[in-house]
C-alpha atoms as a PDB file:
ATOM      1  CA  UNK A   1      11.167  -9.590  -8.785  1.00  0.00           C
ATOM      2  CA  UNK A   2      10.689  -6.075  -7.230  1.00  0.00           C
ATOM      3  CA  UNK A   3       7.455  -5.014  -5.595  1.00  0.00           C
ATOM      4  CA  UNK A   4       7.051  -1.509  -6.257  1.00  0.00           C
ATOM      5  CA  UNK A   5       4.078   0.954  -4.076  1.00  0.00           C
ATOM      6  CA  UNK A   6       2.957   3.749  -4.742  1.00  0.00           C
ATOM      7  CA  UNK A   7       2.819   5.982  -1.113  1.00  0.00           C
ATOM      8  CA  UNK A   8      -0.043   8.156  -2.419  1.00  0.00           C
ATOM      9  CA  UNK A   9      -2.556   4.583  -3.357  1.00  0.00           C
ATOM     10  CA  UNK A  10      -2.118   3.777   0.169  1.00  0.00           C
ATOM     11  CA  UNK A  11      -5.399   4.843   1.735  1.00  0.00           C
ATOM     12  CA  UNK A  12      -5.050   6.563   5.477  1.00  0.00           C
ATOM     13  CA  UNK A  13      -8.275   6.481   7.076  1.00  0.00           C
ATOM     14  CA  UNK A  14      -9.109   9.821   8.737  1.00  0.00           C
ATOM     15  CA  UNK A  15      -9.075   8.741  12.555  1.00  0.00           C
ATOM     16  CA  UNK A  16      -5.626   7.320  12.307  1.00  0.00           C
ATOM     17  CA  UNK A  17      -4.336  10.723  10.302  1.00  0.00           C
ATOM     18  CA  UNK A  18      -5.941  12.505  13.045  1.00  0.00           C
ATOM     19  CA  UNK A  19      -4.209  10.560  15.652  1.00  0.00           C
ATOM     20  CA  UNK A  20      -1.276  10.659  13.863  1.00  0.00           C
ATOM     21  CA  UNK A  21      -1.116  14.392  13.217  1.00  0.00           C
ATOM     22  CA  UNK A  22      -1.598  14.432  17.378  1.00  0.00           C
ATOM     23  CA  UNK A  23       1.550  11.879  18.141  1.00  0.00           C
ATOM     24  CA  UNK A  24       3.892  13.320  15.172  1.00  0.00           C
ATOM     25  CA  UNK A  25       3.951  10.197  13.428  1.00  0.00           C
ATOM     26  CA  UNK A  26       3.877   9.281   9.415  1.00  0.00           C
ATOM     27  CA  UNK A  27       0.602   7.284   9.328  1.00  0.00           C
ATOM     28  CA  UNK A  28       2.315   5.260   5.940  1.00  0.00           C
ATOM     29  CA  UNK A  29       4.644   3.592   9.366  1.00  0.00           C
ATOM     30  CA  UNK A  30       1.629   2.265  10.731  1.00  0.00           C
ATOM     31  CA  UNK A  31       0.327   1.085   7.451  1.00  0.00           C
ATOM     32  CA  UNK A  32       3.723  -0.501   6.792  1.00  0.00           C
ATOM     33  CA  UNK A  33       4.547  -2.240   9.716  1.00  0.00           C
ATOM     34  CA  UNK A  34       1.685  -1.641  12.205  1.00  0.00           C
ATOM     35  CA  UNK A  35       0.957  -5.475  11.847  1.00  0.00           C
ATOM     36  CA  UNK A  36      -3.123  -4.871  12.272  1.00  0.00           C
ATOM     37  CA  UNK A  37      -3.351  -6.312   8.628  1.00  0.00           C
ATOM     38  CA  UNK A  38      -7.289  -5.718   7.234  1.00  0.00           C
ATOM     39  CA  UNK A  39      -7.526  -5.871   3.517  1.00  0.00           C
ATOM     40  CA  UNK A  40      -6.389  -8.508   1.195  1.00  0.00           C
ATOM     41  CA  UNK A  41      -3.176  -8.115  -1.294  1.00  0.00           C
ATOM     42  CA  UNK A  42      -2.725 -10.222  -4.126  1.00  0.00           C
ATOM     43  CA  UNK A  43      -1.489  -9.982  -7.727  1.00  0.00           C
ATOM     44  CA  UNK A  44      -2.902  -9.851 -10.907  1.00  0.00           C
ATOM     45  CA  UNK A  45      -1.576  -9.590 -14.799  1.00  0.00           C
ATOM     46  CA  UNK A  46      -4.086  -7.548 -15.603  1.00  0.00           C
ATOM     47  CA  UNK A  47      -5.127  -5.141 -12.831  1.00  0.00           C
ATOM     48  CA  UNK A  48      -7.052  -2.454 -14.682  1.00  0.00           C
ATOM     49  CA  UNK A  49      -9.342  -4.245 -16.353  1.00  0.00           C
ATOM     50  CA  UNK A  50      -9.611  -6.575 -13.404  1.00  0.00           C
ATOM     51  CA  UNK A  51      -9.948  -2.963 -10.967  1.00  0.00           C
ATOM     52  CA  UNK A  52     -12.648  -1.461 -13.183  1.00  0.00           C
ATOM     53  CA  UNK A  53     -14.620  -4.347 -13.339  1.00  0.00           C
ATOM     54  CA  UNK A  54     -14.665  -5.652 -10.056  1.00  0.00           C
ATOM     55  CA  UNK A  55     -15.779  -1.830  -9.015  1.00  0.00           C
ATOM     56  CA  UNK A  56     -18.747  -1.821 -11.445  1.00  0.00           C
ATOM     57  CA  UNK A  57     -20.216  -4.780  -9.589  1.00  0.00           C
ATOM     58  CA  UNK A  58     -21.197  -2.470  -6.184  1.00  0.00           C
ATOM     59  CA  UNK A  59     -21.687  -5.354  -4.069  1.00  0.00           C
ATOM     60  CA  UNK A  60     -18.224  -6.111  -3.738  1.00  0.00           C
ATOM     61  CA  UNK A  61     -15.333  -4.117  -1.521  1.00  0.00           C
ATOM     62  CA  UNK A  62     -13.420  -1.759  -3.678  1.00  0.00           C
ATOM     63  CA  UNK A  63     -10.402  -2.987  -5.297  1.00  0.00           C
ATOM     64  CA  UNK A  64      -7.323  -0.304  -4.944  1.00  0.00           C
ATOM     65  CA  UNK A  65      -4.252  -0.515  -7.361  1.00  0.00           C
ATOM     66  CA  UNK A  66      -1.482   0.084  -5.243  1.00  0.00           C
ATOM     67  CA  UNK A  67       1.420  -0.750  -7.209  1.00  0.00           C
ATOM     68  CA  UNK A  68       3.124  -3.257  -9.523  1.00  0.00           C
ATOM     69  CA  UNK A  69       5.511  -6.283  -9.585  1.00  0.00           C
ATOM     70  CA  UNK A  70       8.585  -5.161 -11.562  1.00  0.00           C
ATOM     71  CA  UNK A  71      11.750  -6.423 -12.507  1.00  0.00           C
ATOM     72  CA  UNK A  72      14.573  -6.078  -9.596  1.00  0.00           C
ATOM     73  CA  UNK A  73      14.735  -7.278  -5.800  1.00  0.00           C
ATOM     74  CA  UNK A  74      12.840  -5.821  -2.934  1.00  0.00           C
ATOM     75  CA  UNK A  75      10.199  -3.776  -2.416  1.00  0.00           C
ATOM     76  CA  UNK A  76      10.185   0.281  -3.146  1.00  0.00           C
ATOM     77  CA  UNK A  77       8.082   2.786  -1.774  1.00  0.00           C
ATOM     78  CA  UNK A  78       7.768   5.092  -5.225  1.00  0.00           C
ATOM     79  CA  UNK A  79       6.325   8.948  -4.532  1.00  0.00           C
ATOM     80  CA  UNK A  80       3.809  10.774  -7.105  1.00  0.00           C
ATOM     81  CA  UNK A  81       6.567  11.267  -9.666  1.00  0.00           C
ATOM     82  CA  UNK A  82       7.566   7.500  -9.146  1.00  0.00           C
ATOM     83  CA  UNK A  83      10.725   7.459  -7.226  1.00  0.00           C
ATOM     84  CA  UNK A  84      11.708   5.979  -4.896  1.00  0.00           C
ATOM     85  CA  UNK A  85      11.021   6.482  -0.973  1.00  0.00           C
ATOM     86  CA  UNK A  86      13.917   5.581   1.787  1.00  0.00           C
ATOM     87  CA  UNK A  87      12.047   3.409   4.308  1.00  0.00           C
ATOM     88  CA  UNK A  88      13.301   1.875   7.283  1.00  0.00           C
ATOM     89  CA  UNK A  89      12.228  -1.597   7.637  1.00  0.00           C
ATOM     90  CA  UNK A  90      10.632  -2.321  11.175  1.00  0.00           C
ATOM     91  CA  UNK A  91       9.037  -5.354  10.412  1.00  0.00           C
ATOM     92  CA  UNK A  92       8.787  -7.581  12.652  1.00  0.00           C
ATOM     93  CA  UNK A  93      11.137 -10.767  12.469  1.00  0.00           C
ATOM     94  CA  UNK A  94       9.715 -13.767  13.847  1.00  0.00           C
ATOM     95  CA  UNK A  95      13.224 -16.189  14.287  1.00  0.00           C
END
C-alpha cells in the first residue's frame, strides 16, 4: 500500500514557523524527520465519521485527518490540489 499526506493537514505550531521563518527552513522538514515525535498516528476505515465524533466529545485531544492509505508503494507528500510533493528522505536509519 501507499501512504498518501496531505502537506496542508500537517499542523505547524506558530513558535516553530517563527523559528523557522528566522533559520530559512521548511518547518514540514522538521515535522518529517525532526524525530521529536508528539502525537499519535494510526489508521482507520472510516476516518470521518470516526474524526467528527471523537471531536464532539471535548474531553478528548483533537483528531486531525491527515491523509489516506491508498493503493501503490511508499509514502507521498500530496499539495492542496493533491499531487504529489518531491521530498528528500532524511530519516534516520538505525542499521
Amino acid at each position: 500500500v501507499a501512504v498518501e499526506i496531505r502537506r496542508d493537514a500537517l499542523q505547524v505550531d506558530p513558535a516553530l514557523a517563527r523559528l523557522a521563518r528566522k533559520l530559512d527552513v521548511d518547518p514540514i522538514d522538521w515535522i518529517l524527520f525532526g524525530g521529536e515525535d508528539y502525537e499519535l498516528l494510526f489508521t482507520t476505515r472510516k476516518p470521518l465519521e470516526l474524526e467528527r465524533g471523537w471531536n464532539a466529545n471535548r474531553k478528548l485531544s483533537p483528531l486531525t485527518l491527515i491523509g489516506r492509505i491508498a493503493a501503490g508503494r511508499g509514502v507521498k507528500l500530496l499539495d492542496s490540489h493533491s499531487r504529489g510533493i518531491a521530498v528528500k528522505n532524511k530519516s534516520w536509519r538505525h542499521f
